[in-house]
Protein backbone atom coordinates (compact mmCIF):
# COMPACT_ATOMS: atom_id res chain seq x y z
CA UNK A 1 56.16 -2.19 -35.85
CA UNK A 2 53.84 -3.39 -38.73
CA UNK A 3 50.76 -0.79 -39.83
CA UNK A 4 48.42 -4.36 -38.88
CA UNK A 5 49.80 -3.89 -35.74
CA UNK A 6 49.64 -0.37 -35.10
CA UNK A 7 46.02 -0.25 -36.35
CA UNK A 8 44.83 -3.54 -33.74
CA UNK A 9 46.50 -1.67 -31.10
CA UNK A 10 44.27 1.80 -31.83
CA UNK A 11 41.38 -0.32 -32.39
CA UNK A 12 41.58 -1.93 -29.05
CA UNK A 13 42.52 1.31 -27.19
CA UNK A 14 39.21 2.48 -28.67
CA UNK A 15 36.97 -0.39 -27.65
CA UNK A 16 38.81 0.05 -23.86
CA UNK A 17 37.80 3.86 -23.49
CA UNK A 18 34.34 3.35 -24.74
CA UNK A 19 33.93 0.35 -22.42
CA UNK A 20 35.35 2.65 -19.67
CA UNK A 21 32.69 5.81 -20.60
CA UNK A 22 30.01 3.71 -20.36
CA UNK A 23 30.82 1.98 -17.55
CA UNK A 24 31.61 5.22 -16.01
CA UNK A 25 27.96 6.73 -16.92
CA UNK A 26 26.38 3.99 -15.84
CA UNK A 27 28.02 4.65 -12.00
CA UNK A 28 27.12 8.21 -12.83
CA UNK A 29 23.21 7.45 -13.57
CA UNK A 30 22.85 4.60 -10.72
CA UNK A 31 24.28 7.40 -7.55
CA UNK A 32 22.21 9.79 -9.35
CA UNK A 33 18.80 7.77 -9.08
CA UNK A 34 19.63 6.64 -5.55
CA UNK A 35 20.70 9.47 -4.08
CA UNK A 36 18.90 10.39 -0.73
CA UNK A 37 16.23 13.05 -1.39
CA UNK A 38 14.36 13.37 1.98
CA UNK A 39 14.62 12.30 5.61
CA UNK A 40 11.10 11.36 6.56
CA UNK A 41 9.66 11.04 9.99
CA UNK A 42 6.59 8.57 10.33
CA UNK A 43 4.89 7.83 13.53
CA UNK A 44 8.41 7.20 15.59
CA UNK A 45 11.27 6.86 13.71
CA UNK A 46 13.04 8.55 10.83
CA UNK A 47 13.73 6.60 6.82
CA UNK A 48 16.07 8.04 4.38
CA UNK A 49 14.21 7.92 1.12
CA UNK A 50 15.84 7.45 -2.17
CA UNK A 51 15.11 9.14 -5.11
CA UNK A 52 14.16 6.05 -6.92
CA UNK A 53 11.84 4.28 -4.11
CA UNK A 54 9.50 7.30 -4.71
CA UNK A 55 6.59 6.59 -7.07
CA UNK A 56 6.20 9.37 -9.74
CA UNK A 57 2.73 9.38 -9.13
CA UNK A 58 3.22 10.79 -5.46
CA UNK A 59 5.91 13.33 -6.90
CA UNK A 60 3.03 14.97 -9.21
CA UNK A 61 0.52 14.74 -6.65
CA UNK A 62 2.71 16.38 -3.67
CA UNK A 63 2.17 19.99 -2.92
CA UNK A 64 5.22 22.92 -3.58
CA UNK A 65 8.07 21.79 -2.00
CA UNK A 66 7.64 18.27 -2.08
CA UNK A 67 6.89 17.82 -5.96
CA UNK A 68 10.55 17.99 -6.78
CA UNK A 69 13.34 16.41 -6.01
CA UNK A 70 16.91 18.36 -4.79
CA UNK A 71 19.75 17.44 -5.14
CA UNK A 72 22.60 18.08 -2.42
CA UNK A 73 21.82 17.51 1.27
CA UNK A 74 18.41 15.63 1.53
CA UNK A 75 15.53 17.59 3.92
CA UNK A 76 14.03 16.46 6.64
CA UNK A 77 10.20 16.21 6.54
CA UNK A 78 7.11 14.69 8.03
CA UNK A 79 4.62 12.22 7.06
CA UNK A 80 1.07 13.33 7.55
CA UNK A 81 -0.32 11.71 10.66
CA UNK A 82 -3.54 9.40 10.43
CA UNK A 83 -6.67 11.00 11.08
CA UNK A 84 -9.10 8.00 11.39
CA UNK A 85 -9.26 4.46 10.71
CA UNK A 86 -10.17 5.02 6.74
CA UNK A 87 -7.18 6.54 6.42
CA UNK A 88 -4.90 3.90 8.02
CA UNK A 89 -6.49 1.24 6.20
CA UNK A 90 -5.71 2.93 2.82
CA UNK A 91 -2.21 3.62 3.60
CA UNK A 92 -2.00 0.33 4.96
CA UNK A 93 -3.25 -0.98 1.38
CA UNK A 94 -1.61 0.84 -0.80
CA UNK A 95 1.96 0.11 0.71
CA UNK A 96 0.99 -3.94 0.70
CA UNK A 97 -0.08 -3.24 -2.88
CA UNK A 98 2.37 -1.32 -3.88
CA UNK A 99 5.60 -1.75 -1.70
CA UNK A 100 5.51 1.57 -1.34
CA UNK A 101 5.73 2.81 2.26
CA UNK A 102 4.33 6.43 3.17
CA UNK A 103 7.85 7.67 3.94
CA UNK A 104 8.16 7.23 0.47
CA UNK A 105 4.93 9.37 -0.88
CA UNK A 106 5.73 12.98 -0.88
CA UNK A 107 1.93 13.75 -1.11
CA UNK A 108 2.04 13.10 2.55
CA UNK A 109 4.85 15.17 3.90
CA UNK A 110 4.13 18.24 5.75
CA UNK A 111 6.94 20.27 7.39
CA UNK A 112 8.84 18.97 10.54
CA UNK A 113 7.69 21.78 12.53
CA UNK A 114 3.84 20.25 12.50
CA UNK A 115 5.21 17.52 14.49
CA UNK A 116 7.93 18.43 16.66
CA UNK A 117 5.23 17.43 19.97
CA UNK A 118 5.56 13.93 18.36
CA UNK A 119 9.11 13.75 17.74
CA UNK A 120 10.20 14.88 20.77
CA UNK A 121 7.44 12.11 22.97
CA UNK A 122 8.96 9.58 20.72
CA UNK A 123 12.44 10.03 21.61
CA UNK A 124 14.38 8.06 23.76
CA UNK A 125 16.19 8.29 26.52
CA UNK A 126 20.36 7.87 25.97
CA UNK A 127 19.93 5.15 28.53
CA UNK A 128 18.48 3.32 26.38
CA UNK A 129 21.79 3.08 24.06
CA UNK A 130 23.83 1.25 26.23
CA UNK A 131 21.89 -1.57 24.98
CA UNK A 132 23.30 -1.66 21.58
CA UNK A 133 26.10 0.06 21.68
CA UNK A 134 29.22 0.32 23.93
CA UNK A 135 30.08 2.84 26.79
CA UNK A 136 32.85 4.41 25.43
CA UNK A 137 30.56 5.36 21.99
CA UNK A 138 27.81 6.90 23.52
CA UNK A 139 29.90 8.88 26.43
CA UNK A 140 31.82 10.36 23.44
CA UNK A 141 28.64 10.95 21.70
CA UNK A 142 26.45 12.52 24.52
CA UNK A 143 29.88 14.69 25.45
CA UNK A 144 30.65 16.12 21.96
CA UNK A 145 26.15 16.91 21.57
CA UNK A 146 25.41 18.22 25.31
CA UNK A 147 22.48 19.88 23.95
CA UNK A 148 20.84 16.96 22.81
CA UNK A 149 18.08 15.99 24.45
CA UNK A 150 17.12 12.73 23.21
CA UNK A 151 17.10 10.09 20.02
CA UNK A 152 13.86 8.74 17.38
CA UNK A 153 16.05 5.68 15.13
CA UNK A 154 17.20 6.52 11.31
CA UNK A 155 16.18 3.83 9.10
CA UNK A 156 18.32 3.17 6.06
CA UNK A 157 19.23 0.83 3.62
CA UNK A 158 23.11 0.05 4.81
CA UNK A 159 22.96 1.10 8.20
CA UNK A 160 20.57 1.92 10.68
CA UNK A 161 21.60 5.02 12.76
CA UNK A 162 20.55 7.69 15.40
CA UNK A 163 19.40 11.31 15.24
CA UNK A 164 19.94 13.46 17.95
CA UNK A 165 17.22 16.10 18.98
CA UNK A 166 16.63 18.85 21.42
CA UNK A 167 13.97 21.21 21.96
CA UNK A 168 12.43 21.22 18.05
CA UNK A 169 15.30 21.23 16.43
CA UNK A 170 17.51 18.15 14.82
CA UNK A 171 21.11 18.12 16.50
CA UNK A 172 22.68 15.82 14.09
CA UNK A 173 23.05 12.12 12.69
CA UNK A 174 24.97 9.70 14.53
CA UNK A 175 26.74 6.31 14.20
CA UNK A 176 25.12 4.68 16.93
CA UNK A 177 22.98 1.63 16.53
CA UNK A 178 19.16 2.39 18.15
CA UNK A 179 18.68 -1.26 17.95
C-alpha cells in the first residue's frame, strides 16, 4: 500500500471519530437540557417539566429547594394556588406573554403536602378509565395498585399518562390514557 494511501486513510479515520464525538456530545448536551426536573401539580392535573422549559429567571427567584435543578428522579411538587383575581390575571399574562406556564416557574412551587385536600378532590374515579382505555389494562392496573385510591392526569410531552394516589401519598405512574 502506497504512504498517499496510508496517510488518506488516517486522515479520514480522523475526520470520522471527530464527527462521531461531536455528534455524540451533542446527544449528551440535548438529554441533559431536557431531562425531567419536577412533576408539578396545578389546579387538577400533574405536567412533567423539563429542565429547559423553565425560565432562569424563575430558577433565581424560587425559594431553597426549588432554585436548583437535580438531576436523577424528578420531584413532585405543587404550584401555589391563586389567592384572588390579581393574581390569576398575572399568571394568566405572563404565560400568554411568555409561553411560560406556572408548572414551569419554580417560584411558585410549594411542597405536595400543602395540597394533598386538592389532589385527592381532584381525582377520579377508576370508572372513569374505561373510557379511554380497555378492560383488560385497567383490571391489571387497579389489581397490581389495590391501595390506590384514585387518579389526577400526567401531562407530558410524548405521552399523556396517569398517577395513582391514595390517602396523601403518590402510588405510582401509569400507562393508562386519562383522556
Amino acid at each position: 500500500m502506497p504512504k498517499k494511501d496510508k496517510k488518506s486513510l488516517e486522515f479520514d479515520l480522523a475526520v470520522i471519530v471527530v464527527l462521531q464525538l461531536a455528534a455524540f456530545i451533542y446527544g449528551i448536551y440535548n438529554i441533559a437540557i431536557s431531562r425531567p426536573v419536577y412533576i408539578a401539580f396545578d389546579t387538577f392535573r400533574f405536567e412533567v417539566v423539563q429542565a429547559n422549559n423553565i425560565p432562569v429567571e424563575s430558577i433565581e427567584q424560587a425559594s431553597d429547594p426549588y432554585n436548583t435543578l437535580g438531576w436523577g428522579k424528578p420531584k413532585f411538587v405543587a404550584v401555589r394556588p391563586i389567592d384572588n383575581i390579581e393574581q390569576k390575571n398575572d399568571r394568566l399574562f405572563v404565560e400568554l406573554e411568555t409561553d411560560v406556564a406556572p408548572s414551569m416557574q419554580p417560584n411558585l412551587y410549594e411542597p405536595m403536602a400543602d395540597q394533598w385536600e386538592t389532589i385527592n378532590r381532584e381525582g377520579s374515579d377508576f370508572n372513569s378509565l374505561y373510557k379511554t382505555n380497555s378492560k383488560v389494562s385497567v383490571d391489571a392496573i387497579t389489581s397490581k395498585y389495590p391501595s390506590a385510591k384514585a387518579w389526577p392526569p400526567l401531562k407530558a410531552y410524548e405521552q399523556d399518562m396517569v398517577v395513582l394516589i391514595d390517602d396523601n401519598n403518590i402510588v405510582d405512574i401509569v400507562d393508562l390514557r386519562p383522556w
